[in-house]
C-alpha atoms as a PDB file:
ATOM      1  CA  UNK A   1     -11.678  20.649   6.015  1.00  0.00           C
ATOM      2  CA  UNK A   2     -11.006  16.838   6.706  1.00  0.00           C
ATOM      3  CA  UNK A   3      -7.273  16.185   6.347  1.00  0.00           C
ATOM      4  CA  UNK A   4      -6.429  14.000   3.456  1.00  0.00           C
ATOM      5  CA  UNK A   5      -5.097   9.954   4.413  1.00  0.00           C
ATOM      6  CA  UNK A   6      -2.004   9.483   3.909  1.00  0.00           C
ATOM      7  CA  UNK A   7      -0.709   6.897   1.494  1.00  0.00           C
ATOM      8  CA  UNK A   8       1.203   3.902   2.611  1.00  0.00           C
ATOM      9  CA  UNK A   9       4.803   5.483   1.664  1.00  0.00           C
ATOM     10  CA  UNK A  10       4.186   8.662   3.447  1.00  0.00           C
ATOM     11  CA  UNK A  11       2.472   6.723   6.757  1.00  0.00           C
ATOM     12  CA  UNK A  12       6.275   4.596   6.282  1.00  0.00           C
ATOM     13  CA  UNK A  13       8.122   7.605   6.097  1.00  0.00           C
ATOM     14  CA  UNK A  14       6.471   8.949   9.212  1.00  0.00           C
ATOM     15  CA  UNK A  15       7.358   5.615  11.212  1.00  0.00           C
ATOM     16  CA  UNK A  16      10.338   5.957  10.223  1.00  0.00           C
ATOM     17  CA  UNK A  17      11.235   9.567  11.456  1.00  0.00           C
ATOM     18  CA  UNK A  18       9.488   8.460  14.682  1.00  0.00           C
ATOM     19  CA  UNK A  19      11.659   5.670  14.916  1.00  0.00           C
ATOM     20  CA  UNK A  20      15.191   8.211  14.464  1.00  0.00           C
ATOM     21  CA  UNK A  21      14.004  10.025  16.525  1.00  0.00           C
ATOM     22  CA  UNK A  22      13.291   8.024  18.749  1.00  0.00           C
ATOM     23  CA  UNK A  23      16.714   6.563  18.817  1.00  0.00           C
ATOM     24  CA  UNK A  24      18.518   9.062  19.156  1.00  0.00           C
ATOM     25  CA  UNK A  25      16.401  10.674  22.070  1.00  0.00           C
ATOM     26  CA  UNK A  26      17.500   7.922  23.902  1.00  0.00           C
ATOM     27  CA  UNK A  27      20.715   7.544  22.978  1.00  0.00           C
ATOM     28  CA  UNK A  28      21.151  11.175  24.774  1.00  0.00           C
ATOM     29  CA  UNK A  29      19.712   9.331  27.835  1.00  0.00           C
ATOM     30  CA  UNK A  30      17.293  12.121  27.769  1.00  0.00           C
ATOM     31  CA  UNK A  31      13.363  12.235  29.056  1.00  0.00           C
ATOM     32  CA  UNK A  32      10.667  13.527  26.254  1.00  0.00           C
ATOM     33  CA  UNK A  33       9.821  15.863  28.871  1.00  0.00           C
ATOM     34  CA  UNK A  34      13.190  17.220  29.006  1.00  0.00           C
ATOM     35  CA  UNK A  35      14.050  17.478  24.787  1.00  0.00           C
ATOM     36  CA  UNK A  36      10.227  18.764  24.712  1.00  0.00           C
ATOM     37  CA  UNK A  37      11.137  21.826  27.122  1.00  0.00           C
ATOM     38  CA  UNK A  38      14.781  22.464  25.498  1.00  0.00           C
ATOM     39  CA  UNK A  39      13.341  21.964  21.689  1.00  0.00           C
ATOM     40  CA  UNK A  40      10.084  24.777  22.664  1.00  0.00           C
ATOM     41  CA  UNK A  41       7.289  22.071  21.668  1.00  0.00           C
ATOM     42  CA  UNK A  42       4.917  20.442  23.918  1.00  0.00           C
ATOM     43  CA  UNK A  43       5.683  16.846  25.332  1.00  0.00           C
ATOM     44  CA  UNK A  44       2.645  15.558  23.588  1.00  0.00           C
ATOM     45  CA  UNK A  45       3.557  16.388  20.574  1.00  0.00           C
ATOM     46  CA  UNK A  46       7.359  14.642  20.963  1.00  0.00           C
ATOM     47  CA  UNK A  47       4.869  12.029  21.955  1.00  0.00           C
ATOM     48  CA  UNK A  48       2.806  11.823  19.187  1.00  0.00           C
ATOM     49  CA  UNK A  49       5.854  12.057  16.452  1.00  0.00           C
ATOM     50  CA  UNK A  50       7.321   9.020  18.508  1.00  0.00           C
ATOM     51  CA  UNK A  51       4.600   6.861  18.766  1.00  0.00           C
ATOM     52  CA  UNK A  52       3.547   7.546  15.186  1.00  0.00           C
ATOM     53  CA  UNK A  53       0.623   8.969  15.705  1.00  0.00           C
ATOM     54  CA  UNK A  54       1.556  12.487  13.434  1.00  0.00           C
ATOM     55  CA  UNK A  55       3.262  11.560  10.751  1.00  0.00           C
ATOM     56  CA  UNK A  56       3.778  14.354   8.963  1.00  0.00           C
ATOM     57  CA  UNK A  57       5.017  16.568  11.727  1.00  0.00           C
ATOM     58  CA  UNK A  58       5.409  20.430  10.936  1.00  0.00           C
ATOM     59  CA  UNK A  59       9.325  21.589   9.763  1.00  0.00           C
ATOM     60  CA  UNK A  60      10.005  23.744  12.224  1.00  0.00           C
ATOM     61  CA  UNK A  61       9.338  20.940  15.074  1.00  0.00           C
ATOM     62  CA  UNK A  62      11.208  18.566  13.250  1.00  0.00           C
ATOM     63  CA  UNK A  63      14.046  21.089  13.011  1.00  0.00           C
ATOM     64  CA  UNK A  64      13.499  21.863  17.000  1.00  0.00           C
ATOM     65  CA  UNK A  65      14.028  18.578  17.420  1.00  0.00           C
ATOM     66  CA  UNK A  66      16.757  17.535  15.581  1.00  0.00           C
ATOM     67  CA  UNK A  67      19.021  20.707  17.050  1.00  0.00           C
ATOM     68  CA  UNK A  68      18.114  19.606  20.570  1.00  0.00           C
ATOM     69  CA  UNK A  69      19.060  15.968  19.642  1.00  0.00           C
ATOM     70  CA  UNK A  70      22.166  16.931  17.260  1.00  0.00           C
ATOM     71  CA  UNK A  71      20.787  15.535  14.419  1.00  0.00           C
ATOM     72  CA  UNK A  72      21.210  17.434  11.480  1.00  0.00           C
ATOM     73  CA  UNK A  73      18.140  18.093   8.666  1.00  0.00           C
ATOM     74  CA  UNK A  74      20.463  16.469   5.838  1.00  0.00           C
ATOM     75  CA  UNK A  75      20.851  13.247   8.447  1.00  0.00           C
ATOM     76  CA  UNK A  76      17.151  13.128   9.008  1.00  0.00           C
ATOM     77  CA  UNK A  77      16.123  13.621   5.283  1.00  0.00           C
ATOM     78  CA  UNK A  78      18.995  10.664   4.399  1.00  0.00           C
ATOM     79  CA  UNK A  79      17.642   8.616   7.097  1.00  0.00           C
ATOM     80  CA  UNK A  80      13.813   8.861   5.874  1.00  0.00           C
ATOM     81  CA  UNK A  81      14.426   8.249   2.565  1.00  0.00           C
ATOM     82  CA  UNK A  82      16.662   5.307   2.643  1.00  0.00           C
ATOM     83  CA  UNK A  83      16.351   4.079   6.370  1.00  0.00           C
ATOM     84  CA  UNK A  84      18.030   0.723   6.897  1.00  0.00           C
ATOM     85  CA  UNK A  85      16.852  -2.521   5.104  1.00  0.00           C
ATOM     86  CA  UNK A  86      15.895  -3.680   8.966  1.00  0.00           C
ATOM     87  CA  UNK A  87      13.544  -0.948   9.104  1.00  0.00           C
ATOM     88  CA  UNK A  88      11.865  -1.654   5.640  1.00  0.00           C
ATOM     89  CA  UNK A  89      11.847  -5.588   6.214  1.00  0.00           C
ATOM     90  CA  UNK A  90      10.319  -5.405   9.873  1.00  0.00           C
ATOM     91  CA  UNK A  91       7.491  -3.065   8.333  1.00  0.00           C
ATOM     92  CA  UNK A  92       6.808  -4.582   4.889  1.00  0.00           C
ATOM     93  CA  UNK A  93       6.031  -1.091   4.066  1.00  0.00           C
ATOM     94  CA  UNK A  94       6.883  -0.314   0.148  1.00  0.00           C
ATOM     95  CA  UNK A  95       9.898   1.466  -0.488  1.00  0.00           C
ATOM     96  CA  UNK A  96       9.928   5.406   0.730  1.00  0.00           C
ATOM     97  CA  UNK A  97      10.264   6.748  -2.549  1.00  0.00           C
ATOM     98  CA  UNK A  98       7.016   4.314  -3.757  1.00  0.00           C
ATOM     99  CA  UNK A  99       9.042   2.720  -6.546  1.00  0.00           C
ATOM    100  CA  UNK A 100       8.947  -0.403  -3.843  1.00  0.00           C
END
């Protein structure tokens, strides 16, 4: 079965994890290669989440990733769902919650 598109809040949501991510990747000064191997996932898929191309990545590789980057889930969830205004003005995306 086809997966379903994504609506424009979810598709901002996912840019937006990619973008913490991101961030704090290289704030560690880390390669993707390296978090990839620590966090048990393959570098193409720390790829993919970064560049944006899954959005909706699966929990437990979010959760890998977060505990290899010291992020915690409650951060992560805070961050998607009211990331800061730069974030929402440099997208134009609606706000994550869709009331936006």
């Amino acid at each position: 079965m086809p997966r379903r598109r994504l609506d424009p809040a979810a598709q901002h949501r996912g840019q937006v994890l990619a973008s913490r991510l991101t961030q704090a990747r290289r704030t560690s000064g880390r390669s993707a290669e390296a978090v990839a191997r620590s966090a048990g996932i393959s570098v193409e898929t720390v790829r993919s989440i970064e560049k944006g191309r899954t959005s909706t990545p699966e929990f437990f590789t979010v959760a890998a990733l977060a505990t290899e980057l010291g992020l915690s889930l409650d951060e992560l969830y805070s961050f998607v769902r009211h990331p800061p205004c730069s974030d929402l003005s440099a997208s134009g995306a609606p706000d994550v919650d869709g009331s936006g």
